[in-house]
Protein backbone atom coordinates (compact mmCIF):
# COMPACT_ATOMS: atom_id res chain seq x y z
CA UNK A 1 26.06 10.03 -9.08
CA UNK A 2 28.38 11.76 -6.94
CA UNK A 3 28.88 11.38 -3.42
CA UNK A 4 28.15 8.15 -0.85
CA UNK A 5 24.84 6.09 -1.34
CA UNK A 6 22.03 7.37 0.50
CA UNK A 7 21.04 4.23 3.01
CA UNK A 8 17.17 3.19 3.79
CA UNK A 9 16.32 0.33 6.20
CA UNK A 10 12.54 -1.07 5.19
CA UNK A 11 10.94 -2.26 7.95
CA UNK A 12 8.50 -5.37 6.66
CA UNK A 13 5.45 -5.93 9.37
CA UNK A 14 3.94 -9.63 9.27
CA UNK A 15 2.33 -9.85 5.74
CA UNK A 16 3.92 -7.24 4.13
CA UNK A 17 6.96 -9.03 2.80
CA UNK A 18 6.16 -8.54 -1.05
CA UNK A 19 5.56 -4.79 -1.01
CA UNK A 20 8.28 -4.05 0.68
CA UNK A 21 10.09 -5.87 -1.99
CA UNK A 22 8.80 -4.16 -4.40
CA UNK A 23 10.15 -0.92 -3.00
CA UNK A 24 13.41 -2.68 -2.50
CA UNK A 25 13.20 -3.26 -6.22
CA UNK A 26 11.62 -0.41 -7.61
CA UNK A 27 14.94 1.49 -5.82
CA UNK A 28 17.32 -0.83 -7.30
CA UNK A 29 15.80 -0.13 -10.75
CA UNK A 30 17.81 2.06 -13.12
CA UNK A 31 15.01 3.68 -15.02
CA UNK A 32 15.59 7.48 -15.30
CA UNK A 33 15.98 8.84 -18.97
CA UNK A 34 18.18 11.48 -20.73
CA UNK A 35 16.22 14.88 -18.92
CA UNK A 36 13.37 12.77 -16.51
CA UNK A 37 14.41 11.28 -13.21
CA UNK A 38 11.96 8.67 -12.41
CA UNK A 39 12.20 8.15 -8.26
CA UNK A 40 15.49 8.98 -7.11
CA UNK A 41 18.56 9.36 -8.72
CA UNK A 42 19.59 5.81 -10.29
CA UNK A 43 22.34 4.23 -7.81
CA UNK A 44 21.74 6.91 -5.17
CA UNK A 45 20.25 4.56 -2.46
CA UNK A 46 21.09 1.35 -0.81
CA UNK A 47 17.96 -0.12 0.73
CA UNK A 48 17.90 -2.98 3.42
CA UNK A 49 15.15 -5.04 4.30
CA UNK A 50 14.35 -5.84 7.82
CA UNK A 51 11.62 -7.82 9.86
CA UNK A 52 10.15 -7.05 12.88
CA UNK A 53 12.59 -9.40 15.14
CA UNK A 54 15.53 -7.77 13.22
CA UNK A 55 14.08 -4.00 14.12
CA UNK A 56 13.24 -4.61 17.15
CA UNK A 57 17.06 -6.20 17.99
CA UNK A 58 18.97 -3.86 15.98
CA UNK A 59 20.14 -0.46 17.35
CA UNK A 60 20.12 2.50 14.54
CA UNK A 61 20.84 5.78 14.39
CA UNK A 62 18.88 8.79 14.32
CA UNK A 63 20.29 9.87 11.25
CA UNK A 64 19.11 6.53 9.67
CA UNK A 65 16.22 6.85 6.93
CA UNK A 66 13.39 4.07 7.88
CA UNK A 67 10.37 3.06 5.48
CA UNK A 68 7.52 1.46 7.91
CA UNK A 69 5.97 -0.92 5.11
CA UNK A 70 2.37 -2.23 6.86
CA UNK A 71 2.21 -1.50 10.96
CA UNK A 72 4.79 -3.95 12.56
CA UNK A 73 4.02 -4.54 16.34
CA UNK A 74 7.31 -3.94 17.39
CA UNK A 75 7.07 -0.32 15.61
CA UNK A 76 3.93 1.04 17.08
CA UNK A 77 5.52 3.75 19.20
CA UNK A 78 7.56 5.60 15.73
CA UNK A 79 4.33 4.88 13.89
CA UNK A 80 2.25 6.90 16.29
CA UNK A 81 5.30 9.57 16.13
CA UNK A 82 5.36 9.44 12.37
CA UNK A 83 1.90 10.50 11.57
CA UNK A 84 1.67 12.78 15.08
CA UNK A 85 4.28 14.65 13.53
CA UNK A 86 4.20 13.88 9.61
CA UNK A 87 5.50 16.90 6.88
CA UNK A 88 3.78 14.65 4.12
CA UNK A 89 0.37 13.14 4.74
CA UNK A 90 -1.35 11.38 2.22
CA UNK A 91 -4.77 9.43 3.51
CA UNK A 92 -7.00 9.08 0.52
CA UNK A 93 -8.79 6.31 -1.00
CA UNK A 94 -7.60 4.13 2.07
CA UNK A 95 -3.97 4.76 1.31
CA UNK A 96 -1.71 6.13 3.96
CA UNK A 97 1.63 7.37 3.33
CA UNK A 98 3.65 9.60 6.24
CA UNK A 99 7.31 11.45 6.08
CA UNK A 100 8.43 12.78 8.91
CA UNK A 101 12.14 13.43 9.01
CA UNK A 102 13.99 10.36 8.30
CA UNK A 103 11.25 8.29 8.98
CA UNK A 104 8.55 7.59 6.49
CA UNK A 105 5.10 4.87 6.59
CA UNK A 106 2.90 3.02 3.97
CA UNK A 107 0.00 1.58 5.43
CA UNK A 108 -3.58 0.51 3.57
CA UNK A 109 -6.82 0.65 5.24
CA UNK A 110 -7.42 -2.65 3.81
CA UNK A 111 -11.09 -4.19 3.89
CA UNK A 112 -14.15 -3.25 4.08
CA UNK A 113 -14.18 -0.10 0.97
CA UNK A 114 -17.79 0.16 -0.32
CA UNK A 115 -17.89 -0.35 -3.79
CA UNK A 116 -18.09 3.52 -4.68
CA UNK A 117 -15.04 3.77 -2.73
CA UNK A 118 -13.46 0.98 -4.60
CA UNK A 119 -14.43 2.86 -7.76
CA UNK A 120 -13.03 5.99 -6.35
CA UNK A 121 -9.73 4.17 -5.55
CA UNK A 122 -9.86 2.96 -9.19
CA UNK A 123 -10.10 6.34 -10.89
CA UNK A 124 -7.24 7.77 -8.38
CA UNK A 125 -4.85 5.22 -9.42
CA UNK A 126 -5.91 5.88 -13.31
CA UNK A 127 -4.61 9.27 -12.16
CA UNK A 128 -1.69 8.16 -11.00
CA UNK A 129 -0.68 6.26 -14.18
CA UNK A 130 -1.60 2.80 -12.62
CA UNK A 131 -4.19 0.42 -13.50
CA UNK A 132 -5.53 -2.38 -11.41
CA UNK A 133 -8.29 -4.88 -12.38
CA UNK A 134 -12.11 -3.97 -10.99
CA UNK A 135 -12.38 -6.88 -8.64
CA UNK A 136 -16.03 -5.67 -7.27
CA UNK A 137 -17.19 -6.03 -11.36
CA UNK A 138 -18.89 -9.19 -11.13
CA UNK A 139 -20.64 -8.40 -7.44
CA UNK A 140 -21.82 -5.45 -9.11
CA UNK A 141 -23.22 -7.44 -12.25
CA UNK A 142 -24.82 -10.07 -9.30
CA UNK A 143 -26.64 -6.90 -7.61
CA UNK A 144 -28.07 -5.33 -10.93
CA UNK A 145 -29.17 -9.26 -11.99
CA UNK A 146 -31.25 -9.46 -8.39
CA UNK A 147 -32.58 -6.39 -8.59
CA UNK A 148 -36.53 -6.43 -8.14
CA UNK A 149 -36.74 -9.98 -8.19
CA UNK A 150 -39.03 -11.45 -5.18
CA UNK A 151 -38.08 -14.56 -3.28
CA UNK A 152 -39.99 -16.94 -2.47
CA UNK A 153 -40.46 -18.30 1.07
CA UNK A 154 -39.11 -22.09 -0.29
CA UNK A 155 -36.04 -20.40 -2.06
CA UNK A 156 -35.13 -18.67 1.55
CA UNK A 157 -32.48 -21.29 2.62
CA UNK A 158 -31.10 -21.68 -1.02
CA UNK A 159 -30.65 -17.46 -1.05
CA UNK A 160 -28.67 -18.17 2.24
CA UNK A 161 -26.55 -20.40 0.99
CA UNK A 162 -25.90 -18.02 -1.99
CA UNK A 163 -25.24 -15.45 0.80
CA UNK A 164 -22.46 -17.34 2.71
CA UNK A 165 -20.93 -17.93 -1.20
CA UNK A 166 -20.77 -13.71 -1.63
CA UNK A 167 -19.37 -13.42 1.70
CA UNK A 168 -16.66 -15.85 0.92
CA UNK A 169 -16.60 -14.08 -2.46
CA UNK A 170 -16.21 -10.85 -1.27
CA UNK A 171 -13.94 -11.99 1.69
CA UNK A 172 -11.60 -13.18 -1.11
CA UNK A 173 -12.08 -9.51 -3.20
CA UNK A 174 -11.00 -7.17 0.05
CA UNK A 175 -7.71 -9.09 0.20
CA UNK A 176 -7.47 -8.41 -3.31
CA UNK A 177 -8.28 -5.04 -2.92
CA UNK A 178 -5.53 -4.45 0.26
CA UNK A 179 -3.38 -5.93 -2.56
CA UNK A 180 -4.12 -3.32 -5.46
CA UNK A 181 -3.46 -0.56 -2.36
CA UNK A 182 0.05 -1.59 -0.83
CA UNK A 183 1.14 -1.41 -4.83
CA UNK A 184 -0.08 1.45 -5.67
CA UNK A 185 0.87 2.89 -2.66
CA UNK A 186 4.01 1.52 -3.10
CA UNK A 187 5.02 2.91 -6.21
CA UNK A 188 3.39 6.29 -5.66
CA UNK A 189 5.94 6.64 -2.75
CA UNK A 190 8.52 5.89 -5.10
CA UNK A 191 7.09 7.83 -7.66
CA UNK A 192 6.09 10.98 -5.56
CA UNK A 193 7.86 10.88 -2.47
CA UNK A 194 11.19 8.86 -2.00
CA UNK A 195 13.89 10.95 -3.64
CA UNK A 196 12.83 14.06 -1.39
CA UNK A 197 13.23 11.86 1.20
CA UNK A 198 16.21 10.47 0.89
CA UNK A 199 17.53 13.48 -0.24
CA UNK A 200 16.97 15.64 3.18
């Protein structure tokens, strides 16, 4: 690689911490081959990690290329910029990925996907050469068990219970699922997006 390194500050909101080291690693990875370059150019960009606190303290310069990993409090103002004013929009299958100049955003939608959504989120990733685990297969082996069975008035409070255990259940699944979105939308940015924006 000729030339100086490009520079990217990632900007880690509260909870975000492992995705955005996964992009920090994902950029430090030298994995292009002979005639494919995978990402950017291997050793063309020096990332830095930063939390909110350090953001919010630190002045930077226009020219600087920022990666918005989750919404970080202290960031809401560029984030409303961002996708007011975004080149690149992705929002599909509750991933949301922004460019906009020299500053770029990965958000999830996080909870709450019906399970032909989650399905559809699935498939798109299969797409994408990534494969997550179906975490809604066992609620929707549950359902098809229930199906046209009556309860009985006595087995009312016992069918609550078994509620409040799916809620917790599913509860636990939609973190999950926020999970399977920040990496996949993770590495699709790498993938798809991050050498033409470092590159501009």
């Amino acid at each position: 690689m000729f030339g100086a390194k490009e520079s990217v500050v990632i900007v880690e909101a509260k909870g975000c911490g492992k995705y955005c080291k996964q992009l920090y690693t994902l950029i430090g990875t030298n994995n292009d081959r002979k005639d494919d370059v995978i990402g950017p150019i291997d050793g063309s960009v020096e990332a830095s990690i930063f939390n909110e606190k350090q953001f919010a303290s630190t002045l930077l310069s226009s020219d600087q290329k920022i990666i918005f990993v989750g919404r970080p409090k202290s960031a809401k103002d560029y984030l409303d910029a961002i996708e007011t004013e975004a080149t690149v929009r992705l929002v599909e299958h509750g991933i949301k990925i922004h460019v906009s100049g020299k500053q770029a955003s990965i958000d999830v939608a996080g909870n709450g996907l019906s399970s032909e959504d989650y399905h559809a989120f699935l498939d798109y990733t299969k797409e994408h050469g990534q494969e997550f685990e179906d975490l809604m297969k066992d609620l929707r082996q549950e359902k098809g068990e229930q199906e046209g069975k009556v309860i009985a008035p006595l087995a009312f409070i016992g069918k609550a219970v078994g509620n409040a255990g799916t809620s917790i259940s599913t509860a636990l699944k939609d973190g999950g699922i926020r999970d399977q979105q920040f990496r996949f939308a993770i590495k699709l940015f790498y993938l798809k997006y991050l050498r033409t924006f470092v590159e501009a």
